[in-house]
Protein backbone atom coordinates (compact mmCIF):
# COMPACT_ATOMS: atom_id res chain seq x y z
CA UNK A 1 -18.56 -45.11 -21.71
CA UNK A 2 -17.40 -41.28 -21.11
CA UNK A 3 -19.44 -39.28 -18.82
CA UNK A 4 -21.08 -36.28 -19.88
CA UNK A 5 -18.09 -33.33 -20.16
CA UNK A 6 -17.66 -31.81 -16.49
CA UNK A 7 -17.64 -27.90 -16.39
CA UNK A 8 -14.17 -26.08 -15.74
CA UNK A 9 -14.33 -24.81 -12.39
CA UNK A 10 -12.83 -21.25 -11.94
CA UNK A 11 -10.97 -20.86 -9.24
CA UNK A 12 -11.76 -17.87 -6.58
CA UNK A 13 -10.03 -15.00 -6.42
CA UNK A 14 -9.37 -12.81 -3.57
CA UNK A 15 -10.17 -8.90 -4.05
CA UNK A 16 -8.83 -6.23 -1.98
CA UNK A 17 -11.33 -3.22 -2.16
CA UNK A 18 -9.82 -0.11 -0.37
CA UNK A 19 -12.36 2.10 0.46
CA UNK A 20 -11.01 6.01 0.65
CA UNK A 21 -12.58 9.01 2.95
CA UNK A 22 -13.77 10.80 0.40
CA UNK A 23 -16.13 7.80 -0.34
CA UNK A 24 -17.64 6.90 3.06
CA UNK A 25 -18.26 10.20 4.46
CA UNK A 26 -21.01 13.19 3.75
CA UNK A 27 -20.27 16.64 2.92
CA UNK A 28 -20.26 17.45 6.58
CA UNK A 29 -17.00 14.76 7.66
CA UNK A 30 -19.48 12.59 8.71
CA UNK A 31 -19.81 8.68 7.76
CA UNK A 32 -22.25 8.28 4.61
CA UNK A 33 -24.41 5.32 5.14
CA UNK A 34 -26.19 5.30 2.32
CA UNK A 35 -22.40 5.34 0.34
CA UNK A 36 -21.55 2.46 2.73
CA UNK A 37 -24.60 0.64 1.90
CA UNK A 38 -23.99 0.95 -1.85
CA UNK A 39 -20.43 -0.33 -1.95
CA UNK A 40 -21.49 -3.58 0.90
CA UNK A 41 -24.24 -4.22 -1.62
CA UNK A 42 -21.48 -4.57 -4.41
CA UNK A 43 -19.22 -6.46 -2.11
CA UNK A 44 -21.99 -8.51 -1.80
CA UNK A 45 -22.29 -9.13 -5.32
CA UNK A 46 -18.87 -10.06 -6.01
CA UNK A 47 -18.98 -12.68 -3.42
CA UNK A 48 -22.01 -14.18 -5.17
CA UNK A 49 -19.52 -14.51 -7.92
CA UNK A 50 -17.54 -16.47 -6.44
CA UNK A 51 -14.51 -14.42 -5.43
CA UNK A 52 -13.12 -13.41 -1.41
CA UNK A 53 -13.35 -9.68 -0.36
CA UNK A 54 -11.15 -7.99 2.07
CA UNK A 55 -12.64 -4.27 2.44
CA UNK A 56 -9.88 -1.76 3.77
CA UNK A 57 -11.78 1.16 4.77
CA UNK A 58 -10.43 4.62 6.03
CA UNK A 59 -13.23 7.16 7.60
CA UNK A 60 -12.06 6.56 11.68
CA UNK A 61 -10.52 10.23 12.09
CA UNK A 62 -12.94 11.88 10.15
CA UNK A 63 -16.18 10.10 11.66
CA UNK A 64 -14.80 10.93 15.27
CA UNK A 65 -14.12 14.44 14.51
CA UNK A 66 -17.69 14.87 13.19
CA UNK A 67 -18.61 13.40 16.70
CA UNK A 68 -16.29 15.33 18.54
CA UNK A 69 -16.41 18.71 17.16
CA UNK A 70 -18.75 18.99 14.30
CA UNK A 71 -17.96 22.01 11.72
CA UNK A 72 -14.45 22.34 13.04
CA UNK A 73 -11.30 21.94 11.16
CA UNK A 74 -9.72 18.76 11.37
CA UNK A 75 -7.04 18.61 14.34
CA UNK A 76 -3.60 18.23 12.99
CA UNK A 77 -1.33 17.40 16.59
CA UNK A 78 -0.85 13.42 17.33
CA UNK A 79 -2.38 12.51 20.09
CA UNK A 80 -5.86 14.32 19.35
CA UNK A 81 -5.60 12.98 16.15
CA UNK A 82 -5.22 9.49 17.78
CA UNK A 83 -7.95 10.09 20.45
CA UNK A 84 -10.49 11.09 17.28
CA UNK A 85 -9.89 7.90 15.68
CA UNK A 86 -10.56 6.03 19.07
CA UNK A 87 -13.79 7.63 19.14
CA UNK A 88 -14.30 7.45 15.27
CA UNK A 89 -13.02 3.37 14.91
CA UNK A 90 -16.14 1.79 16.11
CA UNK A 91 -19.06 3.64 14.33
CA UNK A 92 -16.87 3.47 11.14
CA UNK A 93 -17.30 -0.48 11.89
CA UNK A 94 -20.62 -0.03 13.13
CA UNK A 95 -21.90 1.44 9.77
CA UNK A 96 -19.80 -1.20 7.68
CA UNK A 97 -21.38 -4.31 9.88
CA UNK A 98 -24.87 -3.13 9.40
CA UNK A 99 -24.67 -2.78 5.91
CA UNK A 100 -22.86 -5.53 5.07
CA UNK A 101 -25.35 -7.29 7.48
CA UNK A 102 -27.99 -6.04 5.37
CA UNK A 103 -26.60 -8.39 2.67
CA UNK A 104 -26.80 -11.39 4.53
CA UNK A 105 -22.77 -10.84 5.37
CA UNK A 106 -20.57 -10.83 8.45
CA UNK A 107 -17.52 -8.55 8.87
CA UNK A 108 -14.72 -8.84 10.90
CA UNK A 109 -12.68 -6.27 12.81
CA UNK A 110 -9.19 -6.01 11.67
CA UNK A 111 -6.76 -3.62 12.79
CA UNK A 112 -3.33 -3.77 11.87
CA UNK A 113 0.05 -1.20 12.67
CA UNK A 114 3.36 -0.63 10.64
CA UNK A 115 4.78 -3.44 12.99
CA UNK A 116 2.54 -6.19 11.69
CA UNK A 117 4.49 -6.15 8.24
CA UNK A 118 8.26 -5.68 9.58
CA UNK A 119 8.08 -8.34 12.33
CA UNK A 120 8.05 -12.04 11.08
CA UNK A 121 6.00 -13.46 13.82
CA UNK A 122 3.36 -10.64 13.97
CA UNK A 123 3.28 -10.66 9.92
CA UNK A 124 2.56 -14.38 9.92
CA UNK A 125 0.09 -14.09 12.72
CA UNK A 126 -1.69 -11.56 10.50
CA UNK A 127 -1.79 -13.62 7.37
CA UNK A 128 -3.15 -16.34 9.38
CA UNK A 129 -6.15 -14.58 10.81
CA UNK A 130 -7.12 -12.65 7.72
CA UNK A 131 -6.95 -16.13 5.44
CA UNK A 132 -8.90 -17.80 8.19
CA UNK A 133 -11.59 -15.10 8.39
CA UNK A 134 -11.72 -15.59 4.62
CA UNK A 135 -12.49 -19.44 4.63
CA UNK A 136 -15.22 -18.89 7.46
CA UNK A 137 -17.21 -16.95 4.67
CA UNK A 138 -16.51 -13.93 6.94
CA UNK A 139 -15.69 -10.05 4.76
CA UNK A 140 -12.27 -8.59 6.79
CA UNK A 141 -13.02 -4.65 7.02
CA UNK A 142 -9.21 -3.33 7.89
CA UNK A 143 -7.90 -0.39 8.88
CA UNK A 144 -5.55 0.88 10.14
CA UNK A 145 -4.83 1.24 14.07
CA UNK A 146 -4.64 4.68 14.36
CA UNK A 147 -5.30 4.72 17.91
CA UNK A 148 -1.74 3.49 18.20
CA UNK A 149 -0.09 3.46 15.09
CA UNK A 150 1.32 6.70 14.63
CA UNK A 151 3.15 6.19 11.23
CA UNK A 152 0.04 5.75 9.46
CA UNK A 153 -1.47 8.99 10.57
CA UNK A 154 1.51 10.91 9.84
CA UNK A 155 2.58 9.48 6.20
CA UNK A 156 -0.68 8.58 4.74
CA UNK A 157 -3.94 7.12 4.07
CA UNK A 158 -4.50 3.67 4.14
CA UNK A 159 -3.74 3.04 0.35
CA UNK A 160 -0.06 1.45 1.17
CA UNK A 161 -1.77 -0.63 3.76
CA UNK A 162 -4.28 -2.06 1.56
CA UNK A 163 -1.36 -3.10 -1.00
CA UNK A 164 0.60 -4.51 1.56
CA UNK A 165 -2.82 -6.08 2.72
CA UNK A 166 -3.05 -7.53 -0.76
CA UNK A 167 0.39 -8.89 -0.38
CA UNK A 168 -0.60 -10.53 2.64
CA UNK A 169 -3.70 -12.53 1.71
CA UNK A 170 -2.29 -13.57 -1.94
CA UNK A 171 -4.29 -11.45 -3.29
CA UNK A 172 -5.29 -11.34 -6.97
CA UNK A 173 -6.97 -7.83 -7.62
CA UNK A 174 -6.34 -4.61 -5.33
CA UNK A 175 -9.70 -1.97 -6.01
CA UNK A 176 -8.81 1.86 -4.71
CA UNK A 177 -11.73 3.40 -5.01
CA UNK A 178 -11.52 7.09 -4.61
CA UNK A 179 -13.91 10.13 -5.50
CA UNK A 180 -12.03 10.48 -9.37
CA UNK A 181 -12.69 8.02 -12.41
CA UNK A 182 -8.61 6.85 -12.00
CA UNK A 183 -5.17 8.50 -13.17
CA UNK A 184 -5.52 11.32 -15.50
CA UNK A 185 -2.62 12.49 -17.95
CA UNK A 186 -2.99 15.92 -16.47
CA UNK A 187 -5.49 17.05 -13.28
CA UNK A 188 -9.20 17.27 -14.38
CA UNK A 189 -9.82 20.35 -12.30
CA UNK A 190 -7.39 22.34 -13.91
CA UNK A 191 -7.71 21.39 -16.98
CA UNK A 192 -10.38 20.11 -19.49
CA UNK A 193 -7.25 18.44 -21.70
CA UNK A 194 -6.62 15.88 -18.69
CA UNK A 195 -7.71 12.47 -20.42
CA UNK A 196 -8.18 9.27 -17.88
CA UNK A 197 -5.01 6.81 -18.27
CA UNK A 198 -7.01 3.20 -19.18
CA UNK A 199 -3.66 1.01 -18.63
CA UNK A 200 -0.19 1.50 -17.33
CA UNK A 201 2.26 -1.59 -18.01
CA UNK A 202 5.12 0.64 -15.77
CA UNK A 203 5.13 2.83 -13.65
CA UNK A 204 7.95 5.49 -14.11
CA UNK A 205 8.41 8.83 -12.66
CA UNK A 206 6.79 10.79 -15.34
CA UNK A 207 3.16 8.95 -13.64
CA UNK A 208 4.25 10.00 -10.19
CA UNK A 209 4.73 13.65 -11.22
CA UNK A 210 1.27 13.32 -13.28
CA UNK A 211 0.21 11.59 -9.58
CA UNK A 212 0.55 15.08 -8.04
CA UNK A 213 -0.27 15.16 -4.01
CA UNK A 214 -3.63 15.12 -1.81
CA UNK A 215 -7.07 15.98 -3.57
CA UNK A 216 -9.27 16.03 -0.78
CA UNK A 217 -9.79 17.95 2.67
CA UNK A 218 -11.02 14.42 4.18
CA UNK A 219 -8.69 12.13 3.85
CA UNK A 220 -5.19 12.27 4.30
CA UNK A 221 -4.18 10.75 0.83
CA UNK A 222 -4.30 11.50 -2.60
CA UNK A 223 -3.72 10.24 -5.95
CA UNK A 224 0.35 10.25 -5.33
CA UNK A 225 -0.31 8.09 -2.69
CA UNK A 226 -2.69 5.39 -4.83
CA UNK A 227 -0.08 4.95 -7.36
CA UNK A 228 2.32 4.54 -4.79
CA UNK A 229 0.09 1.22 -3.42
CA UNK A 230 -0.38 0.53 -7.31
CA UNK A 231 3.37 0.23 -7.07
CA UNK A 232 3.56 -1.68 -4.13
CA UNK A 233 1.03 -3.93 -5.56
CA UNK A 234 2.54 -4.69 -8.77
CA UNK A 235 5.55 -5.55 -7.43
CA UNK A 236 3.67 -8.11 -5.37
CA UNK A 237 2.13 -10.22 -8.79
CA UNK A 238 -1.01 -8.22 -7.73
CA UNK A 239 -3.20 -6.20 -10.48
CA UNK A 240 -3.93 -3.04 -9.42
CA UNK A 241 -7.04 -0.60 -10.40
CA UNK A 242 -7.88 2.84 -9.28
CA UNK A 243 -11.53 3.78 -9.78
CA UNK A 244 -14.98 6.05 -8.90
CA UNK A 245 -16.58 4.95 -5.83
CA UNK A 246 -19.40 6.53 -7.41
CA UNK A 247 -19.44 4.76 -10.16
CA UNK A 248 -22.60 2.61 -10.67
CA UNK A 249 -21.78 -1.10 -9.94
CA UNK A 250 -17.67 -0.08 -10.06
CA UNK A 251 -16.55 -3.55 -8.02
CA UNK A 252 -19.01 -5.33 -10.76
CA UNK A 253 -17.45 -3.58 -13.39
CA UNK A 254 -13.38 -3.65 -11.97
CA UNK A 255 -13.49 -7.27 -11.32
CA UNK A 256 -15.29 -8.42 -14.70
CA UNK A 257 -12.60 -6.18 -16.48
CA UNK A 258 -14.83 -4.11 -18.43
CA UNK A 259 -13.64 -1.31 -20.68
CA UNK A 260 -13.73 2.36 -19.25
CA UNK A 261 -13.80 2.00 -16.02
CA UNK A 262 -10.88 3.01 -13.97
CA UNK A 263 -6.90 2.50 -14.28
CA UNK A 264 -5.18 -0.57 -14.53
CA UNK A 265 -2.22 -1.45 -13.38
CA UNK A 266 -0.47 -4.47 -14.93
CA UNK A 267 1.44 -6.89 -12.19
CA UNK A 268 5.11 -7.04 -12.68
CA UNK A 269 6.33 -11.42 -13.97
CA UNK A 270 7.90 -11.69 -10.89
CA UNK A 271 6.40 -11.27 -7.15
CA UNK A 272 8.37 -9.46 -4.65
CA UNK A 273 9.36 -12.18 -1.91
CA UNK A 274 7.47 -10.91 1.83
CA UNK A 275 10.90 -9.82 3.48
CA UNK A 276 11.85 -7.58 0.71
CA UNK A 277 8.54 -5.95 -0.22
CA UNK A 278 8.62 -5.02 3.91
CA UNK A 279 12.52 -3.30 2.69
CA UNK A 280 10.82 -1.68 -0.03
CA UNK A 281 7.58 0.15 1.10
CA UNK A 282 7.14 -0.85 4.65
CA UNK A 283 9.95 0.51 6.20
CA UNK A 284 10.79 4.37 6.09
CA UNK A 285 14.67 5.17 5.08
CA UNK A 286 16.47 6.88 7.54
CA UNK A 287 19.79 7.88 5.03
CA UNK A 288 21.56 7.06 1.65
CA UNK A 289 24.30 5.87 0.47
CA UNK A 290 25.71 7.11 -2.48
CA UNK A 291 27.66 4.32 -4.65
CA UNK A 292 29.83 4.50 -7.84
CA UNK A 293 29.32 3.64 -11.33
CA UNK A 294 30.55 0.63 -11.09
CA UNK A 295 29.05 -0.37 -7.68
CA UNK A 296 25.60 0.20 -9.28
CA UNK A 297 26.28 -1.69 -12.36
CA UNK A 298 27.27 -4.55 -9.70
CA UNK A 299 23.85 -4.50 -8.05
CA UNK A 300 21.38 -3.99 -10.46
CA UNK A 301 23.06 -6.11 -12.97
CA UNK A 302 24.90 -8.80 -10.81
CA UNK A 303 22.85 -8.75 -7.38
CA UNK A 304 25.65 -8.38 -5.76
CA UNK A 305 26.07 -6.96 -2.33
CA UNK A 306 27.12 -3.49 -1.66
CA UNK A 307 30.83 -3.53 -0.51
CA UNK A 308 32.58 -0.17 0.96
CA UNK A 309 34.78 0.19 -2.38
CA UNK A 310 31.80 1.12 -3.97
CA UNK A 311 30.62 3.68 -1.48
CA UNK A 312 31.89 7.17 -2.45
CA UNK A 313 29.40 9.07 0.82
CA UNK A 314 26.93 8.51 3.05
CA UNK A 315 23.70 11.20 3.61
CA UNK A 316 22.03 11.38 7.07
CA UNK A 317 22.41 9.72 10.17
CA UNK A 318 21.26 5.65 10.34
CA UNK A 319 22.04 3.12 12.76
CA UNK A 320 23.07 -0.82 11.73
CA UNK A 321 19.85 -2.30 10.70
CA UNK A 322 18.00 0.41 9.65
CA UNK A 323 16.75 0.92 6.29
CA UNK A 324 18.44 3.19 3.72
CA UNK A 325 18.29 4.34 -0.03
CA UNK A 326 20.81 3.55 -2.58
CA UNK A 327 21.86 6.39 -4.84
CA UNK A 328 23.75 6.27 -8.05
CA UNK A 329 26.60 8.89 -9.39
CA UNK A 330 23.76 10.66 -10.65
CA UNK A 331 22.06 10.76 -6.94
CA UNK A 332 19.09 9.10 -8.85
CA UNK A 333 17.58 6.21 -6.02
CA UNK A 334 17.68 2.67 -7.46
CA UNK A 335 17.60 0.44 -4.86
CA UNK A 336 17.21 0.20 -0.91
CA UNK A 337 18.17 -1.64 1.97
CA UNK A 338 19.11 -2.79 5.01
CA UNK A 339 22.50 -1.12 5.74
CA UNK A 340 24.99 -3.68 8.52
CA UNK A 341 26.73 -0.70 9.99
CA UNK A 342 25.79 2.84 11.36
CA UNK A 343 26.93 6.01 9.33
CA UNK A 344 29.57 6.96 10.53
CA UNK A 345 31.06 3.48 10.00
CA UNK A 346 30.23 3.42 6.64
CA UNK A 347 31.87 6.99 5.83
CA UNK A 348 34.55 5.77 7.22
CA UNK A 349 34.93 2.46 5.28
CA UNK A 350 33.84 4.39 1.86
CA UNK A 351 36.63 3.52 -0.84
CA UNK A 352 38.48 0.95 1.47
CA UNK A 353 38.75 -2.51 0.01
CA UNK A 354 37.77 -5.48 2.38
CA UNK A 355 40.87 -6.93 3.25
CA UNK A 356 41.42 -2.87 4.48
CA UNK A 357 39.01 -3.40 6.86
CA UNK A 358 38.65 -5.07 10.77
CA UNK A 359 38.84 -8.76 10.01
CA UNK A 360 36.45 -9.22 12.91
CA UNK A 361 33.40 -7.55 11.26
CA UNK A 362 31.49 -7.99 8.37
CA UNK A 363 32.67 -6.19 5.12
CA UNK A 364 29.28 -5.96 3.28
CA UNK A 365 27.57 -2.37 3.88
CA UNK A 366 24.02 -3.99 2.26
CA UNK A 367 23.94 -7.86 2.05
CA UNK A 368 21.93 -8.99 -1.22
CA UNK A 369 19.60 -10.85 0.73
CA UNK A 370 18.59 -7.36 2.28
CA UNK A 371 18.88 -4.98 -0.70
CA UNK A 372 15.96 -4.38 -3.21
CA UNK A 373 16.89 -2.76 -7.10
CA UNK A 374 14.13 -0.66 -7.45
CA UNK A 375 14.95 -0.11 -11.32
């Protein structure tokens, strides 16, 4: 005798919501509760549904300027800008825990640096506490450590840090929620021809030049930067969707996939393995290399490594081990990596067959294992 038919279980997902400047804070810099208290209420809801949030949320600088120096513009030099987010950090959490409190939630403090996705040990330790937070029913609110992390302040909002956050939990859905409906094919306050992009399968550079830079006075990001962690994203097997903040319900909406709401971003077949995703978008290239014809065949068709015959110049100064840019004849980038030697090795090697070279070193320039085709 058969039982009565059991009901398919669908398994949870994990959501990465990245929560912008723009959308947290009042006209004045300060932090917007009540904007707060409408997106914990949605993160709330999702939950309910079944899926795992991780909230990245950016606001520290510009709460602790409001604090600091009310009306003022924002401070541009380093360490002010670090000492602002000091005093910013914790009523930016404060805010987030009440209102997520409010929904019968508990968040947890995160704060990550660069570091914590270049270093094996510290990028492991980082999964670990984020996917244990996660099973303890807890909502991670990251952000970045601006206090110390200086890269993050200089380069960016904290869009590439909530794809590499999505990367790090497995996630299945990154949210960037910003103050425009998603990716327009022109800018909408230009021009009343700019119609929002509903899908993109590939991102290619006609998008980033549509992506144009910073929209806002806030944060320190723009809509360049977004579809550079859609990118990042992607490449990770993670789906990717830029939307309104303001948009009634938008985490209800994003994660049930309705129609209209938003850009999507398609993930790529394959997922970017950790180590290489950190060569890709985590670490900052310090030179190029410019290769041949035939070199680049070699490497985006073959995977091979880069060998000096295929060097024809090198650009900038680098050191062995640091990252570096792969150019074609055509000085077009298509792929990056971890370079063996400094520059001025690698000039010097550039034509020269390996059995021209020192038999005690190593021939390759890039080793496959650390090079990434970006094409």
């Amino acid at each position: 005798m058969s039982g009565a038919p059991q009901a398919s279980v669908v398994p949870a997902r994990t959501v990465v919501v990245k929560v912008g400047s723009s959308s947290v804070t009042n006209s004045g810099g300060g932090i917007d509760a009540d904007a707060v208290a409408k997106l914990a209420d949605e993160v709330g809801r999702v939950r309910k549904a079944g899926d795992r949030v991780v909230v990245v949320t950016s606001g520290a600088i510009a709460a602790g300027w409001t604090i600091l120096s009310p009306g003022t513009p924002r401070p541009s030099d380093l360490a002010t800008l670090q000492a602002v987010a000091a005093i910013g950090q914790h009523r930016l959490m404060t805010v987030w825990s009440d209102a997520l409190g409010a929904c019968d939630l508990i968040a947890g403090q995160v704060l990550l640096a660069p570091l914590d996705f270049v270093h094996r040990s510290q990028y492991l330790h980082a999964r670990q506490t984020l996917a244990r937070l996660l099973e303890l029913g807890v909502v991670p609110v990251v952000n970045e450590n601006d206090a110390v992390a200086d890269e993050e302040i200089r380069f960016g909002d904290n869009d590439r840090l909530a794809a590499l956050v999505a990367h790090l939990v497995g996630a299945d859905l990154l949210i960037l929620l910003t103050d425009t409906a998603g990716l327009f094919t022109d800018d909408p306050r230009r021009t009343s021809e700019a119609s929002l992009i509903a899908e993109v399968v590939e991102i290619d550079n006609e998008l980033e030049r549509i992506a144009g830079g910073p929209g806002s006075s806030v944060g320190s990001g723009g809509m360049g930067s977004k579809l550079a962690a859609a990118k990042i994203a992607v490449w990770s097997g993670v789906e990717a969707v830029i939307a309104d903040a303001s948009h009634p319900d938008v985490l209800d909406a994003v994660t049930s996939g309705a129609p209209g709401v938003g850009t999507r971003f398609r993930p790529r077949d394959r997922r970017l393995p950790a180590r290489k995703l950190w060569i890709a978008f985590a670490i900052g290239a310090t030179g190029t290399v410019l290769v041949d014809e035939g070199a680049r065949r070699a490497l985006v068709e073959r995977g091979t490594s880069l060998l000096p015959a295929g060097v024809v110049s090198v650009v900038g100064e680098f050191g062995a081990d640091e990252a570096v840019e792969i150019a074609g004849p055509d000085g077009e980038v298509f792929a990056k990596g971890l370079v063996r030697h400094p520059a001025s090795v690698v000039a010097t090697w550039a034509g020269h067959r390996s059995s021209e070279l020192p038999e005690n070193l190593t021939p390759e320039v890039v080793h496959r294992d650390d090079l990434v085709v970006l094409v």
